[in-house]
Protein backbone atom coordinates (compact mmCIF):
# COMPACT_ATOMS: atom_id res chain seq x y z
CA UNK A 1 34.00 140.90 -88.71
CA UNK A 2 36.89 139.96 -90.65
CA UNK A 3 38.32 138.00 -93.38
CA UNK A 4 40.08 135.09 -91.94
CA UNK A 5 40.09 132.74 -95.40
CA UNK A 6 40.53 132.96 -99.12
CA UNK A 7 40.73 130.43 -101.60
CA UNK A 8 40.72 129.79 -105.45
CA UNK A 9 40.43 126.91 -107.66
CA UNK A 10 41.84 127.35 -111.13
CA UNK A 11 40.80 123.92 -112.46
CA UNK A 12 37.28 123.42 -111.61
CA UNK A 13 36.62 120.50 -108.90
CA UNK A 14 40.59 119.91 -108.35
CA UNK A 15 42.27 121.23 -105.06
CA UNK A 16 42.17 124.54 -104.24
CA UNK A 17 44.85 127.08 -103.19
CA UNK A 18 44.83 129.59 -100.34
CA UNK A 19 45.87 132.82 -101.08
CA UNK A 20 46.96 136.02 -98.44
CA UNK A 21 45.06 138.28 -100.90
CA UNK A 22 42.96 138.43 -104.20
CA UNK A 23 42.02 140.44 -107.03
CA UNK A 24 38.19 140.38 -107.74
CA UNK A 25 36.76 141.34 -110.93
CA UNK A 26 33.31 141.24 -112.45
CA UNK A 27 34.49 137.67 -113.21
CA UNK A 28 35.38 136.88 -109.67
CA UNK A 29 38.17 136.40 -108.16
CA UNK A 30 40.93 136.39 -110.04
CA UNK A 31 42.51 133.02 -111.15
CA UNK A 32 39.25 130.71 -110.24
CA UNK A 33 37.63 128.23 -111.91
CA UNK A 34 39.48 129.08 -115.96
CA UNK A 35 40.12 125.80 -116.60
CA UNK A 36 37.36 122.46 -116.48
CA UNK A 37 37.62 118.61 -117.15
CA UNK A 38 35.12 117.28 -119.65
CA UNK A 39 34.15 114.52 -121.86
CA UNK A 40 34.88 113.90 -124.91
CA UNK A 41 31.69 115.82 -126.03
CA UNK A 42 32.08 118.59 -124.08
CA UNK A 43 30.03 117.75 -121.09
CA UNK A 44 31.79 119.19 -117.79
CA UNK A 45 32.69 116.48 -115.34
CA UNK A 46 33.31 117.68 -111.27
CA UNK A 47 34.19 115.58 -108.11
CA UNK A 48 30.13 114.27 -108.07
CA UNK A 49 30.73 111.91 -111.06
CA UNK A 50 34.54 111.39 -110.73
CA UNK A 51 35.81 112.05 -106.79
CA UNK A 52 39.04 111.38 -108.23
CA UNK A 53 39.75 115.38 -108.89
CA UNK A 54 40.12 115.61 -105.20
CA UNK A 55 43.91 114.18 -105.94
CA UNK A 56 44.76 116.41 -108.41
CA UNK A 57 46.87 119.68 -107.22
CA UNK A 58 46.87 122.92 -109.40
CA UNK A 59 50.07 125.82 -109.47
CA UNK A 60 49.33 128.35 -111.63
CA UNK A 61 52.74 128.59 -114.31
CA UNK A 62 53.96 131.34 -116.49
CA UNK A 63 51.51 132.21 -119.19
CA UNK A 64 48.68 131.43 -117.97
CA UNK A 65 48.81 127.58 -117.42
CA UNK A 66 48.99 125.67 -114.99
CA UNK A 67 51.37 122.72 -113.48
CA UNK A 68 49.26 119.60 -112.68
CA UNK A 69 50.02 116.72 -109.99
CA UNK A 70 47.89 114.06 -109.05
CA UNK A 71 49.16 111.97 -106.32
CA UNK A 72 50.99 108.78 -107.56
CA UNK A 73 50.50 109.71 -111.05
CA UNK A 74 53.45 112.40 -111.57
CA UNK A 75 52.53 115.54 -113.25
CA UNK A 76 52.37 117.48 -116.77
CA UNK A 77 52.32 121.33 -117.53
CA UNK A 78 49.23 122.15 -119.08
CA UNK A 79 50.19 125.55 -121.24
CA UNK A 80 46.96 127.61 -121.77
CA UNK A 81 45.77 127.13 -125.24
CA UNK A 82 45.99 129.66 -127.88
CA UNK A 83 42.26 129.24 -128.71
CA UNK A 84 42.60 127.86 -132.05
CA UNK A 85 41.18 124.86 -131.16
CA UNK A 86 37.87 124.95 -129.14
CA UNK A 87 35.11 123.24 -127.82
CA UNK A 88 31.64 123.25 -127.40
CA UNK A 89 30.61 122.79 -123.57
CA UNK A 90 27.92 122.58 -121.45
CA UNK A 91 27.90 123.38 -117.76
CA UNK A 92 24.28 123.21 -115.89
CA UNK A 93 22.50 124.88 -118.07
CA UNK A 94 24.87 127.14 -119.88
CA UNK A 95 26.75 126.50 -123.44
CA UNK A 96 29.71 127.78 -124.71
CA UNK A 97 33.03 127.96 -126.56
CA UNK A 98 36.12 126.92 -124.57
CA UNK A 99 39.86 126.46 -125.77
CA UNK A 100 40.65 122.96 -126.17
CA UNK A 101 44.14 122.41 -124.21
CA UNK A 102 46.96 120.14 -126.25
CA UNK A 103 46.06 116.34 -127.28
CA UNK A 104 49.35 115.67 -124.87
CA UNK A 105 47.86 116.82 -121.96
CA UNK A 106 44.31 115.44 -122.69
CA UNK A 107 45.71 112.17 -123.19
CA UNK A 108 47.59 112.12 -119.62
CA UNK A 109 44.72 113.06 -117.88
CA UNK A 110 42.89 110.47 -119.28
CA UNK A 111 45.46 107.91 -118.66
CA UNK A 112 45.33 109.16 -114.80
CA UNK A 113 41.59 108.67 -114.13
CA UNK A 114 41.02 106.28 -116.95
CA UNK A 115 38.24 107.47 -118.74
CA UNK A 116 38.64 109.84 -121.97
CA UNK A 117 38.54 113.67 -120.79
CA UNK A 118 39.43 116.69 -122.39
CA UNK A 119 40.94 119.88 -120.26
CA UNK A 120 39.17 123.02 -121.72
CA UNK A 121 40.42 126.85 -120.66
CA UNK A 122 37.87 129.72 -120.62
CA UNK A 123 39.50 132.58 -122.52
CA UNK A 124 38.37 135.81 -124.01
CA UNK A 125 36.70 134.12 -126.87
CA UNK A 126 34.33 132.16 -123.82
CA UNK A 127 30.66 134.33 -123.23
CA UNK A 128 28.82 133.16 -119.85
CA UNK A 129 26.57 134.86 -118.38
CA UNK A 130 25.26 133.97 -114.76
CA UNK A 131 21.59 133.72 -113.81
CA UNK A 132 19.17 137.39 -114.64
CA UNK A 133 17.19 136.16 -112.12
CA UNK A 134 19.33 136.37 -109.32
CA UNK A 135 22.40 138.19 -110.08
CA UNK A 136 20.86 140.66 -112.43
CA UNK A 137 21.60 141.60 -116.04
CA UNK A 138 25.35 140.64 -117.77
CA UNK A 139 27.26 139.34 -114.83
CA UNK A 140 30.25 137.36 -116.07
CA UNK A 141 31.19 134.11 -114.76
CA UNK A 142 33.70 131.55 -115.94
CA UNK A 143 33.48 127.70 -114.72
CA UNK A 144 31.46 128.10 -111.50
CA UNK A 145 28.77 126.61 -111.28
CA UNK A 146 26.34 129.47 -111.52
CA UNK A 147 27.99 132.42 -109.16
CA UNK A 148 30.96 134.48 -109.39
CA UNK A 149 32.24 134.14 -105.74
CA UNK A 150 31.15 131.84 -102.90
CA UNK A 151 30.80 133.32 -99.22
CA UNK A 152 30.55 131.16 -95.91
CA UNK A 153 31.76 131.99 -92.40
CA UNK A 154 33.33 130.77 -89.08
CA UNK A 155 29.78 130.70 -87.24
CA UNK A 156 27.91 128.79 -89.36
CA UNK A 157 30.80 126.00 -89.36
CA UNK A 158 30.54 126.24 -85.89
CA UNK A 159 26.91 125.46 -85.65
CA UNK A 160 26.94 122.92 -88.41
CA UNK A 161 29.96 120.91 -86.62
CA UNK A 162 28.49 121.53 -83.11
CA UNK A 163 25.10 119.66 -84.47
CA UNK A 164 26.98 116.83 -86.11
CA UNK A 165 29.18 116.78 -82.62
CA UNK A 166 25.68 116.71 -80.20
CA UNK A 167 24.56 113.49 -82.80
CA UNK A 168 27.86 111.65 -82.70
CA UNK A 169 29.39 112.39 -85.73
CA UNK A 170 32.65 113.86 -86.57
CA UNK A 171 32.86 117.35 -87.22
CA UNK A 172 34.41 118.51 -91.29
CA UNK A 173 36.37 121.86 -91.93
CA UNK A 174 35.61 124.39 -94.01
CA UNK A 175 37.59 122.99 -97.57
CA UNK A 176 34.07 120.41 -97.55
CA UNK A 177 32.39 123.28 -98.82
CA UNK A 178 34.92 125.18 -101.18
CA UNK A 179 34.69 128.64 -100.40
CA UNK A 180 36.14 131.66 -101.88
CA UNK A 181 36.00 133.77 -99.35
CA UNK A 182 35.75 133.00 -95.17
CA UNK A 183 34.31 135.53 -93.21
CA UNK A 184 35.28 135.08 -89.12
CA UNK A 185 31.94 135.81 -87.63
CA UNK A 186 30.45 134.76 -84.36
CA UNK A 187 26.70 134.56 -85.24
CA UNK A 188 25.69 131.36 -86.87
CA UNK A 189 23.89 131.80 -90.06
CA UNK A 190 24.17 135.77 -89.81
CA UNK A 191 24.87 135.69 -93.79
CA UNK A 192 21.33 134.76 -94.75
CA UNK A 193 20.49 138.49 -93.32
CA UNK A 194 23.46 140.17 -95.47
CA UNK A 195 22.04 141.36 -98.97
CA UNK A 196 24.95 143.15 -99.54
CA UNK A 197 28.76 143.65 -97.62
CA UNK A 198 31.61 145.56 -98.16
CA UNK A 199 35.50 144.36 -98.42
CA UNK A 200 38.33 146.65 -99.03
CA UNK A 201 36.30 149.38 -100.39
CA UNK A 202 34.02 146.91 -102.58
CA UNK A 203 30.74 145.85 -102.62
CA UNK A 204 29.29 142.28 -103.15
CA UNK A 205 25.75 141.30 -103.23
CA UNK A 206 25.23 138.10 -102.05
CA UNK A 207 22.09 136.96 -104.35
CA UNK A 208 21.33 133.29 -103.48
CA UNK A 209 22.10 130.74 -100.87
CA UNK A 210 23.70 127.57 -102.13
CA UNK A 211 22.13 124.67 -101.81
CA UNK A 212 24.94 121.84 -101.24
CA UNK A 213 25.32 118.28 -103.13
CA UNK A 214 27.67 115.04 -102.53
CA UNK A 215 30.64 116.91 -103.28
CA UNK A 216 30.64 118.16 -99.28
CA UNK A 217 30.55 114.73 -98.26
CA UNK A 218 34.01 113.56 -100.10
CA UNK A 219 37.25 114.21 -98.50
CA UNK A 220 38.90 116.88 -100.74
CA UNK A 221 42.65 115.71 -100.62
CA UNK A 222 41.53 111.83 -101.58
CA UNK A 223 38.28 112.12 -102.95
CA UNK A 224 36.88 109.03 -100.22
CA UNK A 225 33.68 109.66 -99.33
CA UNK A 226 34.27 107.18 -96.44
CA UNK A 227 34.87 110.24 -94.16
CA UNK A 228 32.18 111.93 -91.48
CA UNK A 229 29.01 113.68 -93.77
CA UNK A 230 28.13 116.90 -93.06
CA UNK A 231 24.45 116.29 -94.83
CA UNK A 232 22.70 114.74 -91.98
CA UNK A 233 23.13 117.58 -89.85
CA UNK A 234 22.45 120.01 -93.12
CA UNK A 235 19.22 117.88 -93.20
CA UNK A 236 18.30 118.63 -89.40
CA UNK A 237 19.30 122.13 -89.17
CA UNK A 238 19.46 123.80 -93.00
CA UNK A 239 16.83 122.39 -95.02
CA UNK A 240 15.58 125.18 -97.57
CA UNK A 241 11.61 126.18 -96.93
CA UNK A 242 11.79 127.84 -100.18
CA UNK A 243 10.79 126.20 -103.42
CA UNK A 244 13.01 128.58 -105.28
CA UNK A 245 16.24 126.52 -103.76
CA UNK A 246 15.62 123.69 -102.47
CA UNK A 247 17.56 121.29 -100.47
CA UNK A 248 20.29 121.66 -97.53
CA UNK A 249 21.73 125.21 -97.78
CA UNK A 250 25.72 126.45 -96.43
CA UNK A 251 27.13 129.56 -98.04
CA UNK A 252 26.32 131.99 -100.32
CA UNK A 253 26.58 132.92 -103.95
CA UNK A 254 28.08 136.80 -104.63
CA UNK A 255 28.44 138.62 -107.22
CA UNK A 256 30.80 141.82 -107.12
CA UNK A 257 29.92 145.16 -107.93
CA UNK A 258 32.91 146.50 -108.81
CA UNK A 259 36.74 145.90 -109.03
CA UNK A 260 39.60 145.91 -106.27
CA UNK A 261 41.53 144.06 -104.42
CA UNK A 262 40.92 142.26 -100.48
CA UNK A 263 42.82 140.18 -98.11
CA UNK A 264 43.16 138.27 -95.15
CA UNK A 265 42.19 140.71 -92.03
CA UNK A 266 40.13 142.79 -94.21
CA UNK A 267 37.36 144.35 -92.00
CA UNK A 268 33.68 143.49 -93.97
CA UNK A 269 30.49 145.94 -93.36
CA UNK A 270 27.23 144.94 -93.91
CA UNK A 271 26.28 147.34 -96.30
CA UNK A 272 22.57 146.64 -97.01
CA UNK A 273 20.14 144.15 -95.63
CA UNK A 274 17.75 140.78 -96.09
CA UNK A 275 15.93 141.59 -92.75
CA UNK A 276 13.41 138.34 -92.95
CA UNK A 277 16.65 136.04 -93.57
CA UNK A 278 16.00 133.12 -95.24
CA UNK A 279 13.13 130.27 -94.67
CA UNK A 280 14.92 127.16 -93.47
CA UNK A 281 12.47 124.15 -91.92
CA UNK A 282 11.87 123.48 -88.97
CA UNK A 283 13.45 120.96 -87.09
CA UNK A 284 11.01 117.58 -85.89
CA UNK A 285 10.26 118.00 -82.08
């Protein structure tokens, strides 16, 4: 098996950017998910309450910031902030201090999807810590929702559109589902065995499936969720049987072990095991 895919999204929820290789930290991968859209009170806003972030495309600039474009809207450079002013957020279930970009910028991107937002950076002054319970203790993690890296592969897209295909619905690439990483394997839901594989010399752990919400059903250059749905056939052929994570499951959450570097053609080992998989429903006969 190989790396075929890798991806990062700087600003949380907007489009993402495919990269030939990555840097992965305890934090991640480097470059994803340091920057976040919230409200005016600090409450972090994604593509489930505001699809418009789908039109919004993200180039890292010089210092750290980044060069935003939204499609018929023009775009702004928004510098990375030098900290001094900050804001409380919340993300799920976290809370934290954030830099609080330029009153310029926050008032564009309000004028673009017309409600008031504010653009927050995570910097070194920002302390998250992802879950004990399933990463272990003091793993890092900026803006993701709970994980530091995001795992899926070629097989399981290939079952999942091969169902949807068999019911008469369109199939949906891989972007539905936002990876960081794309693994080109053959056997269909193979990673729900994998407690642990090896890239490039480093280990990741993958800790807890993810169980998927209505951002997979949007289309993630426009935001319309008038496109083909990949949750019916989730619902058929994915649906958790454990309480712990419920609901229709595609990918998993990782968390590294270490620093390096990995690309595109990278061979991956399975390294260590989950030999009873994962308890997904049965199907109704």
């Amino acid at each position: 098996m190989r790396v075929t895919n890798l991806f990062v999204y700087p600003f949380k929820s907007a489009r993402g950017i495919a990269r030939d290789s990555a840097r992965i930290d305890a934090f991640g991968m480097a470059g994803d998910r340091f920057a976040m859209l919230t409200d005016p009170d600090g409450h972090f806003i994604t593509q489930r309450d505001m699809p418009a972030l789908a039109r919004i495309s993200v180039e890292p600039v010089e210092g750290g910031g980044l060069r935003l474009a939204m499609d018929g809207k023009g775009e702004i450079i928004a510098a990375r902030p030098t900290g001094e002013d900050r804001l409380g957020v919340d993300i799920w279930k976290s809370e934290l201090s954030a830099a609080l970009s330029e009153e310029s910028v926050n008032a564009t991107l309000s004028d673009w999807l017309e409600r008031p937002v504010r653009l927050v950076f995570f910097d070194d002054a920002s302390k998250r810590i992802a879950s004990t319970e399933w990463a272990g203790e003091g793993t890092p993690v900026r803006f993701a929702d709970g994980y530091q890296i995001l795992v899926t592969t070629t097989g399981s897209l290939k079952a999942l559109n091969d169902d949807m295909a068999a019911h008469g619905e369109a199939g949906v690439g891989m972007d539905r589902f936002r990876p960081n990483i794309v693994i080109d394997s053959d056997e269909p839901w193979a990673e729900d065995r994998w407690a642990a594989i090896e890239i490039g010399g480093l280990r990741l752990d993958l800790v807890k499936p993810c169980a998927r919400c209505i951002m997979t059903t949007q289309d993630q250059r426009t935001g319309s969720r008038d496109v083909a749905s990949p949750m019916p056939a989730m619902g058929r052929i994915r649906m958790s049987a454990d309480r712990r994570v419920p609901g229709p499951l595609f990918g998993w959450n990782a968390v590294p072990r270490g620093e390096g570097s990995i690309g595109i053609g990278d061979q991956v080992n399975i390294v260590a095991e989950r030999p009873e998989g994962w308890a997904i429903k049965r199907r109704a006969s």
